[in-house]
PDB file of N, CA and C in Angstrom:
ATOM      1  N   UNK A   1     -48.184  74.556 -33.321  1.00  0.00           N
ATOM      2  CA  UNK A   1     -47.123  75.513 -33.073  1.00  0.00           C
ATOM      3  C   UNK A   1     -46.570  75.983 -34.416  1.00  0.00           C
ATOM      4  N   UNK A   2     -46.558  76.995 -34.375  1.00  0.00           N
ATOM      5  CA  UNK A   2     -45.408  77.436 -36.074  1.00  0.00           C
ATOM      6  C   UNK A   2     -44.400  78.565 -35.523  1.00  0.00           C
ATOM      7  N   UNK A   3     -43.612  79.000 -36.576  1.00  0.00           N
ATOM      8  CA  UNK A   3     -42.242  79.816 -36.263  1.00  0.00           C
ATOM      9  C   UNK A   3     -42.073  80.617 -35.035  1.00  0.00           C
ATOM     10  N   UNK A   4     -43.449  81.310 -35.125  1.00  0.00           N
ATOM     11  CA  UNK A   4     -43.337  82.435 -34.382  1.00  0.00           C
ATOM     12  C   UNK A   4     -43.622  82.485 -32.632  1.00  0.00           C
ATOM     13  N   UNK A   5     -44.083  81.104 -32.387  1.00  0.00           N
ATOM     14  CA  UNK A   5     -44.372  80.443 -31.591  1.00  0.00           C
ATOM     15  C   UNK A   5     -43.296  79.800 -30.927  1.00  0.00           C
ATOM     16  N   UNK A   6     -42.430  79.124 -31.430  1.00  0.00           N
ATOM     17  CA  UNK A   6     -41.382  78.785 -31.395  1.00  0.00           C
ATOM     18  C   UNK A   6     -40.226  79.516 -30.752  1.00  0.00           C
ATOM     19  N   UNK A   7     -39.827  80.667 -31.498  1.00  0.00           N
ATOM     20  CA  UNK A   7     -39.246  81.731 -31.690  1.00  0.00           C
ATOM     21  C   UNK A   7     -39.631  82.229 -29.723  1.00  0.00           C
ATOM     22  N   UNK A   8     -40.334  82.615 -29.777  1.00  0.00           N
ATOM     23  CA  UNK A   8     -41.206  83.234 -28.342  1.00  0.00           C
ATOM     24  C   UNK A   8     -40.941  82.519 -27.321  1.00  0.00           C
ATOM     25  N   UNK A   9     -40.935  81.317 -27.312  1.00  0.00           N
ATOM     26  CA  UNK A   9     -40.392  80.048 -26.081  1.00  0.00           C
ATOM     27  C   UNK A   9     -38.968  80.308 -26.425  1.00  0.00           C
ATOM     28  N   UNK A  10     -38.370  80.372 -27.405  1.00  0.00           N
ATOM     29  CA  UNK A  10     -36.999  80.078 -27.129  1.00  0.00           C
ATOM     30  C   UNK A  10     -35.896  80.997 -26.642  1.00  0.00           C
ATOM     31  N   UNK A  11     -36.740  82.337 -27.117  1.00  0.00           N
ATOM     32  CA  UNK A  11     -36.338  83.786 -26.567  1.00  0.00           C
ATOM     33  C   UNK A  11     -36.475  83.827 -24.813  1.00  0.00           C
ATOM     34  N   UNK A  12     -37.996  83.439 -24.493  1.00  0.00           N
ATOM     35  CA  UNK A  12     -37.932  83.701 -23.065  1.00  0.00           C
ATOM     36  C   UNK A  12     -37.487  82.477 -22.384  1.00  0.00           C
ATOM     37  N   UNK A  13     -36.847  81.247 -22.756  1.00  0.00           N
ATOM     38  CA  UNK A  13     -36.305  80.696 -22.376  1.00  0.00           C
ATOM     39  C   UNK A  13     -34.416  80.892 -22.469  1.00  0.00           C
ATOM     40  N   UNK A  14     -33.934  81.199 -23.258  1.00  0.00           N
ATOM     41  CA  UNK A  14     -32.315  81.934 -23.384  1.00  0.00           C
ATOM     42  C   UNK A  14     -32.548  82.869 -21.934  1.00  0.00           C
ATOM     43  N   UNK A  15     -33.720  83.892 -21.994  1.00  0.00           N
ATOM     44  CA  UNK A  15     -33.693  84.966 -21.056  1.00  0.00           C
ATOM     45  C   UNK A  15     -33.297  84.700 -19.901  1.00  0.00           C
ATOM     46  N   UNK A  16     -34.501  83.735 -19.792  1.00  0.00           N
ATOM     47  CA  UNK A  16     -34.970  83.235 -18.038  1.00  0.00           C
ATOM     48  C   UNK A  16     -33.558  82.449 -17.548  1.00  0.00           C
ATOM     49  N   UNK A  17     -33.396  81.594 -18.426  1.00  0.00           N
ATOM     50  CA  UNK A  17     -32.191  80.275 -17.848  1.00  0.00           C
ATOM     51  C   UNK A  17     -31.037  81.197 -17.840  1.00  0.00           C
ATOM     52  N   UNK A  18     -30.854  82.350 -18.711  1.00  0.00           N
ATOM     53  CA  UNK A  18     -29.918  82.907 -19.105  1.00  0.00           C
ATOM     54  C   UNK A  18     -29.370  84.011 -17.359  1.00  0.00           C
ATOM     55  N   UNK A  19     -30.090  84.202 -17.219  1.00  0.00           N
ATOM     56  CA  UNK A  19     -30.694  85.260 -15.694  1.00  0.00           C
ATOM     57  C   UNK A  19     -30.109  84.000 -14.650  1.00  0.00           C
ATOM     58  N   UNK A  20     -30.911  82.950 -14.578  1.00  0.00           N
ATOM     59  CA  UNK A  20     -30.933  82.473 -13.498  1.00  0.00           C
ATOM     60  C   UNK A  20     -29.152  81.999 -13.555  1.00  0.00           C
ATOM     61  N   UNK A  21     -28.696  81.475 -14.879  1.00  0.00           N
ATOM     62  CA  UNK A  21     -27.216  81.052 -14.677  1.00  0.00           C
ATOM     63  C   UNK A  21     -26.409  82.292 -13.748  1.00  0.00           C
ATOM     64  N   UNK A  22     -26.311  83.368 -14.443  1.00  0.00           N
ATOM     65  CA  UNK A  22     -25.917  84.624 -14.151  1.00  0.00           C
ATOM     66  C   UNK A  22     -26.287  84.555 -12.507  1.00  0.00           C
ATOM     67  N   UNK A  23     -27.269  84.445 -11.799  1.00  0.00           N
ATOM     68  CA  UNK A  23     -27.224  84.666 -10.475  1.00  0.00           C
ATOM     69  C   UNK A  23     -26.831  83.822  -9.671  1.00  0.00           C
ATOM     70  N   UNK A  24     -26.634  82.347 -10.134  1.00  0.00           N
ATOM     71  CA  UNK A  24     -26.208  81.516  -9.541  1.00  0.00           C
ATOM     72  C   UNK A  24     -24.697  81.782  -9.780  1.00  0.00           C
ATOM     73  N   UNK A  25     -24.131  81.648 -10.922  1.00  0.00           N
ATOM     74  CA  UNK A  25     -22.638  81.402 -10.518  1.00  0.00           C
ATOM     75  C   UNK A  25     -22.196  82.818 -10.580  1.00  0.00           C
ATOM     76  N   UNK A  26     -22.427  83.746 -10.978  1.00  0.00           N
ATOM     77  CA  UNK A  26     -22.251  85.583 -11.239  1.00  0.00           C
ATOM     78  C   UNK A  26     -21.087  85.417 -11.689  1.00  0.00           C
ATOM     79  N   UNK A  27     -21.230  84.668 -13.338  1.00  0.00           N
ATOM     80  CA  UNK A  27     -20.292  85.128 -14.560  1.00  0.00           C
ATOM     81  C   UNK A  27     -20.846  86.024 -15.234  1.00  0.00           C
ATOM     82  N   UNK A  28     -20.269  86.997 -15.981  1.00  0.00           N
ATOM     83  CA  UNK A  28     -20.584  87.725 -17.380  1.00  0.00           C
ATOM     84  C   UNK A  28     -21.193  86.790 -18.093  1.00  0.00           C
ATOM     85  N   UNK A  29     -20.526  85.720 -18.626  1.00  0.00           N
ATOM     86  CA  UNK A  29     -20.361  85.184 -19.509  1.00  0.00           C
ATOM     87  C   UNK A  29     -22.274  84.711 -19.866  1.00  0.00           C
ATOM     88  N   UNK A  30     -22.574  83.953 -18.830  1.00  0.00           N
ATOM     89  CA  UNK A  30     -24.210  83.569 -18.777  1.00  0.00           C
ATOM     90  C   UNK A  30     -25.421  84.693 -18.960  1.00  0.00           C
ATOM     91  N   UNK A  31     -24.468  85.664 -19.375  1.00  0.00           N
ATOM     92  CA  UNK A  31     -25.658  86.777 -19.921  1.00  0.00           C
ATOM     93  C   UNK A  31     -25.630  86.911 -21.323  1.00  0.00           C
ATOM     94  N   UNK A  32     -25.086  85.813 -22.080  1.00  0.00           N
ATOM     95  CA  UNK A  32     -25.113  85.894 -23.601  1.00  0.00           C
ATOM     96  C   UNK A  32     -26.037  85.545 -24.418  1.00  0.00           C
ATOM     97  N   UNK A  33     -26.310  84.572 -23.593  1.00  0.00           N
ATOM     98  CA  UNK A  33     -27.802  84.281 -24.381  1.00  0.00           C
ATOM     99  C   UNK A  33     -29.078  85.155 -23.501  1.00  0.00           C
ATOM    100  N   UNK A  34     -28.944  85.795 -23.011  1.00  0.00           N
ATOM    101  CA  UNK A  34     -29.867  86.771 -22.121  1.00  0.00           C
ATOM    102  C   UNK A  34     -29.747  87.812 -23.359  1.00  0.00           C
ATOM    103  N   UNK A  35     -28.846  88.254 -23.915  1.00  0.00           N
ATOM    104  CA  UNK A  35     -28.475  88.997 -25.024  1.00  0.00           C
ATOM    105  C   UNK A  35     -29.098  88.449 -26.345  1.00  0.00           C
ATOM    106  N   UNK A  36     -28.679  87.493 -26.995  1.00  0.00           N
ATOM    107  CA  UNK A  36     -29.625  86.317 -27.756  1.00  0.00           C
ATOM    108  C   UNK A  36     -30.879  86.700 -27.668  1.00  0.00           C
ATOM    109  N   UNK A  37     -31.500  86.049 -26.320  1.00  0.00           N
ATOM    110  CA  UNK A  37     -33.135  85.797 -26.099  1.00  0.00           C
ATOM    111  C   UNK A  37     -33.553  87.436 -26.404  1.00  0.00           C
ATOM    112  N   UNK A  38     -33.304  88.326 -26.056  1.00  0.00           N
ATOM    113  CA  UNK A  38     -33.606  89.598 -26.171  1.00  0.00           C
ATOM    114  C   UNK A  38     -33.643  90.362 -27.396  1.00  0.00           C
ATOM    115  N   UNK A  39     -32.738  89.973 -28.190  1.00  0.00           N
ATOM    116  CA  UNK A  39     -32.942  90.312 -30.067  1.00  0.00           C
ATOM    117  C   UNK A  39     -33.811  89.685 -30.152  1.00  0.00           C
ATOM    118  N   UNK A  40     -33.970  87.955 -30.347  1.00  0.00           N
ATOM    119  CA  UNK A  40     -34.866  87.089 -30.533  1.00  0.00           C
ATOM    120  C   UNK A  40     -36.605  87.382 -30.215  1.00  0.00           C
ATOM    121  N   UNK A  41     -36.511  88.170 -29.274  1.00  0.00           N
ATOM    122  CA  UNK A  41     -37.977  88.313 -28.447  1.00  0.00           C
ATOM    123  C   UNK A  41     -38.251  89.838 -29.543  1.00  0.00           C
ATOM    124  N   UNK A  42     -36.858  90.960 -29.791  1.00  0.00           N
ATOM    125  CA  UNK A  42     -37.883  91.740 -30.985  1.00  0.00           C
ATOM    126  C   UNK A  42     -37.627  91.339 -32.214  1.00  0.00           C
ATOM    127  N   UNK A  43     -37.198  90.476 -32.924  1.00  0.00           N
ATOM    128  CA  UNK A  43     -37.400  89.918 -34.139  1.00  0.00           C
ATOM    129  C   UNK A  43     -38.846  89.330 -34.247  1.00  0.00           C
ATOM    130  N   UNK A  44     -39.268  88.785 -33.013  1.00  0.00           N
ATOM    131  CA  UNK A  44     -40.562  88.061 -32.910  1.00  0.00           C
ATOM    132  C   UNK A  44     -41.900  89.059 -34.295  1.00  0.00           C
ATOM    133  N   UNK A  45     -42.133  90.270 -33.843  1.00  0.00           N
ATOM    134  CA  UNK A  45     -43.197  90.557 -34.649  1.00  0.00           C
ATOM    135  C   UNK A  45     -42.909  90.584 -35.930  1.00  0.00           C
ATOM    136  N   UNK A  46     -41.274  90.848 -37.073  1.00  0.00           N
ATOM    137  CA  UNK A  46     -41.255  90.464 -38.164  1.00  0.00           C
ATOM    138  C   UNK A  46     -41.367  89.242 -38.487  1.00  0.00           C
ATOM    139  N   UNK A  47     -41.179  88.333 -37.655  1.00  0.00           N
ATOM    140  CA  UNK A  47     -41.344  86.768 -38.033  1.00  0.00           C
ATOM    141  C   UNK A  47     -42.635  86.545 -38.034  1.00  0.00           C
ATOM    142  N   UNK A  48     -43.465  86.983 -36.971  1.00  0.00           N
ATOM    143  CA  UNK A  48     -45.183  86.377 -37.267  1.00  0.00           C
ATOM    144  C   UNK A  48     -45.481  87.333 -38.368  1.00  0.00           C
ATOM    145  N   UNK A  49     -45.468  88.705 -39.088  1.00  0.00           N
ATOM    146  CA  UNK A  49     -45.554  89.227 -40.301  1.00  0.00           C
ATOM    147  C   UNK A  49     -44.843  88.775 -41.678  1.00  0.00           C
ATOM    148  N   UNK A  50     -43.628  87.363 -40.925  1.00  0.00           N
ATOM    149  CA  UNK A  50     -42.861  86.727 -42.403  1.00  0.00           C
ATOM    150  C   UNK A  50     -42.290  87.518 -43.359  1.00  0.00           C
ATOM    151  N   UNK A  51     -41.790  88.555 -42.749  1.00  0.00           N
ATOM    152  CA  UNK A  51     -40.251  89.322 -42.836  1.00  0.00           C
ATOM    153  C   UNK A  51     -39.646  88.733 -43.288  1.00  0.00           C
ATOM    154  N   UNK A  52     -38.750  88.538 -44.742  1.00  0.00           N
ATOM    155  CA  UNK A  52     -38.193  87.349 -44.977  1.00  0.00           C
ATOM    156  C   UNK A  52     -36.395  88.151 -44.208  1.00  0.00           C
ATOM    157  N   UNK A  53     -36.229  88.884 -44.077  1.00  0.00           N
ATOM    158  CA  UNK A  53     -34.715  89.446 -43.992  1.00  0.00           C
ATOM    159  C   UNK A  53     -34.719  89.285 -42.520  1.00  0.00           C
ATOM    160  N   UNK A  54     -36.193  89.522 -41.222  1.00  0.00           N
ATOM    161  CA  UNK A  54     -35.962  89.468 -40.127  1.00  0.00           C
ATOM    162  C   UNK A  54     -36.552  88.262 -39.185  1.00  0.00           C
ATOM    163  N   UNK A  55     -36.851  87.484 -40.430  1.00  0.00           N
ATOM    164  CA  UNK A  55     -37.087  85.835 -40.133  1.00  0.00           C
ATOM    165  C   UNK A  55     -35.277  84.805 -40.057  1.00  0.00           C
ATOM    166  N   UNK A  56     -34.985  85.297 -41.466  1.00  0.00           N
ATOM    167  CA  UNK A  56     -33.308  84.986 -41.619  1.00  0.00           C
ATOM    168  C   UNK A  56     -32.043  85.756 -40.302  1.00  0.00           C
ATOM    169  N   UNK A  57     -32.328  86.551 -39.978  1.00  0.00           N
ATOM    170  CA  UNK A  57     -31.793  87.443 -38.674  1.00  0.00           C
ATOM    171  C   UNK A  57     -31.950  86.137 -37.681  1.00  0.00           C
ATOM    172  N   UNK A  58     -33.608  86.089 -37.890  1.00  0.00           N
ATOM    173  CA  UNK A  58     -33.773  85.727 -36.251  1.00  0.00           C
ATOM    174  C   UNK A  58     -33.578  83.881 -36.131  1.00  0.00           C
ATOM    175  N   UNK A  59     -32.807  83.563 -37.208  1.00  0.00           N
ATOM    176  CA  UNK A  59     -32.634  81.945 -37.610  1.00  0.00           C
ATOM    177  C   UNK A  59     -31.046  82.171 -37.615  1.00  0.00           C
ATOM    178  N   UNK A  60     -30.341  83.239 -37.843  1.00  0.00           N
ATOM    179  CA  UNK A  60     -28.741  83.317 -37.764  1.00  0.00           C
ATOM    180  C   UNK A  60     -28.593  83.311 -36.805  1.00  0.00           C
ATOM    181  N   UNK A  61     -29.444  83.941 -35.770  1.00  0.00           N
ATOM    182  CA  UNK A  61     -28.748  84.001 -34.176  1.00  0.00           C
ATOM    183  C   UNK A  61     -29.387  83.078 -33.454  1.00  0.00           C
ATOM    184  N   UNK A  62     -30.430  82.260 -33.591  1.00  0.00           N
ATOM    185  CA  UNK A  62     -30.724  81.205 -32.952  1.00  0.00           C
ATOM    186  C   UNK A  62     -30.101  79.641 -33.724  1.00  0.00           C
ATOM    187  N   UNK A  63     -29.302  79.941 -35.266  1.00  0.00           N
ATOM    188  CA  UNK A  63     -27.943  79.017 -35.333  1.00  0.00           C
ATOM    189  C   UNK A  63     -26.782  79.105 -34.556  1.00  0.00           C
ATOM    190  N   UNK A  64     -26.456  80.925 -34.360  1.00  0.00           N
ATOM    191  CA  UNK A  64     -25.001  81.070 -33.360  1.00  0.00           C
ATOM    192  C   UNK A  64     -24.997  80.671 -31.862  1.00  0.00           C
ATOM    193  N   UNK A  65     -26.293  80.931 -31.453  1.00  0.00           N
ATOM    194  CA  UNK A  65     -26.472  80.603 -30.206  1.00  0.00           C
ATOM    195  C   UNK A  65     -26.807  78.785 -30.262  1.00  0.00           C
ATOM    196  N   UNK A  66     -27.232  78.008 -30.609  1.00  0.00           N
ATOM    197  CA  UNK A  66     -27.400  76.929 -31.150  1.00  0.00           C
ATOM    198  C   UNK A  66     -25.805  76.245 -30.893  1.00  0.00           C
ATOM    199  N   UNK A  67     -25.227  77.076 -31.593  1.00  0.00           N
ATOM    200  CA  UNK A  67     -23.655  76.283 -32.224  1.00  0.00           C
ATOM    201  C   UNK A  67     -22.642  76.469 -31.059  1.00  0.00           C
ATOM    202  N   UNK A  68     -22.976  77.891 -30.348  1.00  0.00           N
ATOM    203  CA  UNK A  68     -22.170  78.108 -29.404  1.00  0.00           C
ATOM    204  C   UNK A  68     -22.655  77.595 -28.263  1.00  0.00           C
ATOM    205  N   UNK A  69     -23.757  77.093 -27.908  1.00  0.00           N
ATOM    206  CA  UNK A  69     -24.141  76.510 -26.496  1.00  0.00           C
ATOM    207  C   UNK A  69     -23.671  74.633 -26.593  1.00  0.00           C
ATOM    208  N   UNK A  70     -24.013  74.195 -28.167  1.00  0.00           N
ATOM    209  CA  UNK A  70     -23.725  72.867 -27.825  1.00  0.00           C
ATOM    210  C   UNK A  70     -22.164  72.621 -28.339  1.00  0.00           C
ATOM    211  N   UNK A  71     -21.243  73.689 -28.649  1.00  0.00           N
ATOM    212  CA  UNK A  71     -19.763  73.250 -29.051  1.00  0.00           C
ATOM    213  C   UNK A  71     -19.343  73.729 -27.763  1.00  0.00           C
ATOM    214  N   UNK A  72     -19.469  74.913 -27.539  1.00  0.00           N
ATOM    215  CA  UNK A  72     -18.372  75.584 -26.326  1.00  0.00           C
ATOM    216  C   UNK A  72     -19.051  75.166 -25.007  1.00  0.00           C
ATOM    217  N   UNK A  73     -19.949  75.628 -25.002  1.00  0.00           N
ATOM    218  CA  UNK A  73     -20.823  75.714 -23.449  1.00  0.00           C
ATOM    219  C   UNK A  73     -20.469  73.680 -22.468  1.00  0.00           C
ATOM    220  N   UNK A  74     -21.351  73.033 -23.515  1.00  0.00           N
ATOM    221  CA  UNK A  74     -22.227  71.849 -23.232  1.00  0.00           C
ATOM    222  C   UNK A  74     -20.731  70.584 -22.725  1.00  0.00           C
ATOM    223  N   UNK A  75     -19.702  71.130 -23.772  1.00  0.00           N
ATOM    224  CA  UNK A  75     -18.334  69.749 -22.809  1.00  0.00           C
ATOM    225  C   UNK A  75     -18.215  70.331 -21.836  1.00  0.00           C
ATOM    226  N   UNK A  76     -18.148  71.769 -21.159  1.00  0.00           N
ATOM    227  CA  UNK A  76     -17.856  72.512 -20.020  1.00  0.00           C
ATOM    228  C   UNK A  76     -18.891  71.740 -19.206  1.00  0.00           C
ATOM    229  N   UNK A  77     -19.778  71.962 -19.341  1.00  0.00           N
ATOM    230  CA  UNK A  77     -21.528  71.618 -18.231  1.00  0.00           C
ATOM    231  C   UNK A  77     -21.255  70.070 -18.104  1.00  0.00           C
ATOM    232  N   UNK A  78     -21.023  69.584 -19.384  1.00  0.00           N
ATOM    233  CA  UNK A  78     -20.850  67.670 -18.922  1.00  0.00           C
ATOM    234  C   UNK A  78     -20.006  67.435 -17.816  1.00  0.00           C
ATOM    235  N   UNK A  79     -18.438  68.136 -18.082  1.00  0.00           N
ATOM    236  CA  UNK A  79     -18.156  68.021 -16.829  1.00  0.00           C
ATOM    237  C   UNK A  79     -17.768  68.716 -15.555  1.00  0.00           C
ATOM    238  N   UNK A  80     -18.606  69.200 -15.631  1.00  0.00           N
ATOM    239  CA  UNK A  80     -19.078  69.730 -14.235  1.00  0.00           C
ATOM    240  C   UNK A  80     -20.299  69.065 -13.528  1.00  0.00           C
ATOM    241  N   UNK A  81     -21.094  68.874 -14.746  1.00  0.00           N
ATOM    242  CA  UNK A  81     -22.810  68.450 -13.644  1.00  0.00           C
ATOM    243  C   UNK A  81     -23.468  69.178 -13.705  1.00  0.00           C
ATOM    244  N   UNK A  82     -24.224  68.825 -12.875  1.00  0.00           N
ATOM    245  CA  UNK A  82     -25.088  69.319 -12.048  1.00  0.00           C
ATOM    246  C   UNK A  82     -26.695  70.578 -12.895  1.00  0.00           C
ATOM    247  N   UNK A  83     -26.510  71.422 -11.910  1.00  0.00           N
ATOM    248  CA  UNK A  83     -27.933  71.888 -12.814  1.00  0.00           C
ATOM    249  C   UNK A  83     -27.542  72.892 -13.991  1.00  0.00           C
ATOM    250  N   UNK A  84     -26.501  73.656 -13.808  1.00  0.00           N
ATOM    251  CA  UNK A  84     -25.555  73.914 -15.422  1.00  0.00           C
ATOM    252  C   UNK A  84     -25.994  73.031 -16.723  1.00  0.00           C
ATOM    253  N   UNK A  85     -25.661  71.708 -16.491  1.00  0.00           N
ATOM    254  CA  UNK A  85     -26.413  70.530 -17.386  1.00  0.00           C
ATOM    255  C   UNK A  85     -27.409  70.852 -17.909  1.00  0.00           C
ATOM    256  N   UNK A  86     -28.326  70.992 -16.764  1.00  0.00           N
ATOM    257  CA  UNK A  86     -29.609  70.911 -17.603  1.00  0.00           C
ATOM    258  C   UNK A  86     -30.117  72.402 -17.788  1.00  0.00           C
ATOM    259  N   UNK A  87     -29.857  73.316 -17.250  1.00  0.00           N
ATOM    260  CA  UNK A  87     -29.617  74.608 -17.997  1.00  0.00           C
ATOM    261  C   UNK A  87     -29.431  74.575 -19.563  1.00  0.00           C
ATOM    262  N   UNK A  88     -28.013  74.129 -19.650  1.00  0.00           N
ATOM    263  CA  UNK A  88     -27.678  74.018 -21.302  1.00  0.00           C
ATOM    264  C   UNK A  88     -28.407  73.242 -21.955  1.00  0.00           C
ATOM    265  N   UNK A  89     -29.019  71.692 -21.695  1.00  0.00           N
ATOM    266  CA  UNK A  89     -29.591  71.141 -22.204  1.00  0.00           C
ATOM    267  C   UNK A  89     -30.855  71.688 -22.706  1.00  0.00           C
ATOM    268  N   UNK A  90     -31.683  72.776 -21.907  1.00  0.00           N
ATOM    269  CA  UNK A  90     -32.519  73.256 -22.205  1.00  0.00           C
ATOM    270  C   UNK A  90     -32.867  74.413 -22.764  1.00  0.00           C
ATOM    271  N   UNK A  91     -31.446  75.374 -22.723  1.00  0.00           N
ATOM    272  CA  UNK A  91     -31.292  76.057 -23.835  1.00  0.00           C
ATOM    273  C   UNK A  91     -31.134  75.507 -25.250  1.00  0.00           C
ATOM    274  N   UNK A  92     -30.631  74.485 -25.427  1.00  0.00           N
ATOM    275  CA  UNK A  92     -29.875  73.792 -26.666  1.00  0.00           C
ATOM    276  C   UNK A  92     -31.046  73.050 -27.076  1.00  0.00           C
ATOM    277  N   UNK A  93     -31.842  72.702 -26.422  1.00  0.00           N
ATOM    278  CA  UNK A  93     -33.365  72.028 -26.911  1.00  0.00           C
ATOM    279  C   UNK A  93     -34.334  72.857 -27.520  1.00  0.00           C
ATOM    280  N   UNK A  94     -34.644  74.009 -26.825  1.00  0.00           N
ATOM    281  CA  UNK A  94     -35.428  74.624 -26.919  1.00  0.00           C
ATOM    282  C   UNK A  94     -35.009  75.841 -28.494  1.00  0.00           C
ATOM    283  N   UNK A  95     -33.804  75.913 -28.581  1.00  0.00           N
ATOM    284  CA  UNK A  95     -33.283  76.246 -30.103  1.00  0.00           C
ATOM    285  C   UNK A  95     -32.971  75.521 -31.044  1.00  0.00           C
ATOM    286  N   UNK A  96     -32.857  74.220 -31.069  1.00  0.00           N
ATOM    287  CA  UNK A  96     -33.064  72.907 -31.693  1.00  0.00           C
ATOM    288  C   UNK A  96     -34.746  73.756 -32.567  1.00  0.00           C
ATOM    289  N   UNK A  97     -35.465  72.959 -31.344  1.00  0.00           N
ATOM    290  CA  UNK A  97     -36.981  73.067 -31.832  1.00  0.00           C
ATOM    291  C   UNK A  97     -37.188  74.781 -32.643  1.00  0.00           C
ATOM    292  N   UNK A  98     -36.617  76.191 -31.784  1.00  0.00           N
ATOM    293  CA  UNK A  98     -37.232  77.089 -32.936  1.00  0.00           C
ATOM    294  C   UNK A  98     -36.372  76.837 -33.966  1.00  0.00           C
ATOM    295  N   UNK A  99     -35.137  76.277 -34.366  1.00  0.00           N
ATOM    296  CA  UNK A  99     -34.435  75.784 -35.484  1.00  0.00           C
ATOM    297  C   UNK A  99     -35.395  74.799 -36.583  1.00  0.00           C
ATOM    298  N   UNK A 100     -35.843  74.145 -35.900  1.00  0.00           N
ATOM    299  CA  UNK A 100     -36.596  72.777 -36.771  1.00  0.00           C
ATOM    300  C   UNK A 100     -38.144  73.853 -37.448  1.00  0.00           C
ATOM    301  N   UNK A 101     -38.904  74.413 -36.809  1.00  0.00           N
ATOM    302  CA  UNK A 101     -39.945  75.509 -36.963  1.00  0.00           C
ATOM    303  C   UNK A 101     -39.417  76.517 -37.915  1.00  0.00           C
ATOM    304  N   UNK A 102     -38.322  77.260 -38.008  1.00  0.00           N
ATOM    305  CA  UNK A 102     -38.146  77.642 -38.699  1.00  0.00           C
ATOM    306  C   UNK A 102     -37.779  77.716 -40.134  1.00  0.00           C
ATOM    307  N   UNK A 103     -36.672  76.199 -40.236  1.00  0.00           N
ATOM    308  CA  UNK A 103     -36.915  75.712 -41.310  1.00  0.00           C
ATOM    309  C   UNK A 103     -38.310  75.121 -42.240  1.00  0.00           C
ATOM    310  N   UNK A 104     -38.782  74.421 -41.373  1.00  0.00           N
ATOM    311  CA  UNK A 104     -40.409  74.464 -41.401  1.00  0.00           C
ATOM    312  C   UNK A 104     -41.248  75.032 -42.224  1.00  0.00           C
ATOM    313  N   UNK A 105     -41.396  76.360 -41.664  1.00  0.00           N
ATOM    314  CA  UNK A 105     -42.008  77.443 -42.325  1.00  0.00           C
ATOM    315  C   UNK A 105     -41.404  78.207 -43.348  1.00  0.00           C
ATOM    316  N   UNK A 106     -39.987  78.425 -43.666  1.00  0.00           N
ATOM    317  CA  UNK A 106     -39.052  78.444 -44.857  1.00  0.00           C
ATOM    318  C   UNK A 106     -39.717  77.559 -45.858  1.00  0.00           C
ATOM    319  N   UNK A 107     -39.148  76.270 -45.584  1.00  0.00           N
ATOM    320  CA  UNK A 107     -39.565  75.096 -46.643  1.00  0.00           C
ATOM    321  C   UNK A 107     -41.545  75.069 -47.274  1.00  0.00           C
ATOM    322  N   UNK A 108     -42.397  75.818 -45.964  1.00  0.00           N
ATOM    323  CA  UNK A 108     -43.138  76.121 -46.511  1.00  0.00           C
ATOM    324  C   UNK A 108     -44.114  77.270 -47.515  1.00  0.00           C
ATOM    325  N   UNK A 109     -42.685  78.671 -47.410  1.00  0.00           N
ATOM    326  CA  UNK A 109     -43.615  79.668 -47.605  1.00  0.00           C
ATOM    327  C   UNK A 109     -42.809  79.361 -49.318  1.00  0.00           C
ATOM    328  N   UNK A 110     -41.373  78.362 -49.495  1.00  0.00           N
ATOM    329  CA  UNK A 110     -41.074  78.010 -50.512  1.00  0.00           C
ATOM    330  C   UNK A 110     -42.088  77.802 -51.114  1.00  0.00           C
ATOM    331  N   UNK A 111     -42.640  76.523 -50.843  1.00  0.00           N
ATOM    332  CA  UNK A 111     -44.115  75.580 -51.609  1.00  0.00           C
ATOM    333  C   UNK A 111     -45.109  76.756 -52.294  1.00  0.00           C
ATOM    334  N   UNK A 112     -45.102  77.232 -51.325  1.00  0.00           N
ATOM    335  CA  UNK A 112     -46.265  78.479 -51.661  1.00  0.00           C
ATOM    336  C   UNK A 112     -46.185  79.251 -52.341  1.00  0.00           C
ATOM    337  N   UNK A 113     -44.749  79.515 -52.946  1.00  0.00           N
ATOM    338  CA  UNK A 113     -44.336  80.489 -53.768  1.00  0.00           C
ATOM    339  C   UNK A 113     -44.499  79.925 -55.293  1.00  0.00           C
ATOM    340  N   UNK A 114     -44.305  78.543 -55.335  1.00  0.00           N
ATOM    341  CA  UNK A 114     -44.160  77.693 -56.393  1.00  0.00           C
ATOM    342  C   UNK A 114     -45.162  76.959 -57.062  1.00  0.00           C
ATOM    343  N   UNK A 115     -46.256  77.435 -56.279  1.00  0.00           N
ATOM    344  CA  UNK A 115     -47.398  76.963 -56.386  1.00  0.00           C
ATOM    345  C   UNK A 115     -47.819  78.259 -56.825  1.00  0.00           C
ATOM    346  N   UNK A 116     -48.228  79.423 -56.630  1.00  0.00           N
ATOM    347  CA  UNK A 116     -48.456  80.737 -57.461  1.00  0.00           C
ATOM    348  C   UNK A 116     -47.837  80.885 -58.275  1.00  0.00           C
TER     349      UNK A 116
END
């Protein structure tokens, strides 16, 4: 798996979970990361081309969304339950991982630079 790979699961995952929250409880609010996943999904082709300005874009908003699902969202979902829970949990996982990939490939196109 590398960035861009990453990036692609985590977009159509914000989307999908993002949709399904939205129809289950029909807040506004659960269409934010539907908003998220949707930049995220067109940042996708500068990131597999290693865009360095729309690689950094697409790592700021999968930090904000990151920061805002496990500070604000995730004490709300604990207590409440139920499948909300694991909604968030799996938004918050799944941007974890394009978080960890992205640094990843940062730390590697570094090497590469330093090595030429």
């Amino acid at each position: 798996m590398n960035s861009t790979n990453a990036n692609i699961i985590n977009s159509v995952c914000l989307i999908v979970i993002g949709l399904w929250g939205y129809f289950e409880v029909s807040s506004p609010t659960a269409l934010i990361p539907v908003g998220f996943g949707a930049v995220l999904i067109l940042c996708t082709p500068g990131v597999k081309k290693q865009n360095k300005v729309i690689a950094h874009v697409a790592v700021l908003l999968t930090l904000v969304i990151l920061v805002a699902l496990a500070g604000m969202r995730l004490p709300k979902s604990i207590e409440k339950g139920g499948l909300g829970l694991v909604r968030v949990f799996l938004m918050i996982g799944t941007s974890a991982l394009s978080m960890v990939y992205f640094i990843g490939s940062f730390i590697a196109a570094r090497k590469a630079r330093e090595k030429s």
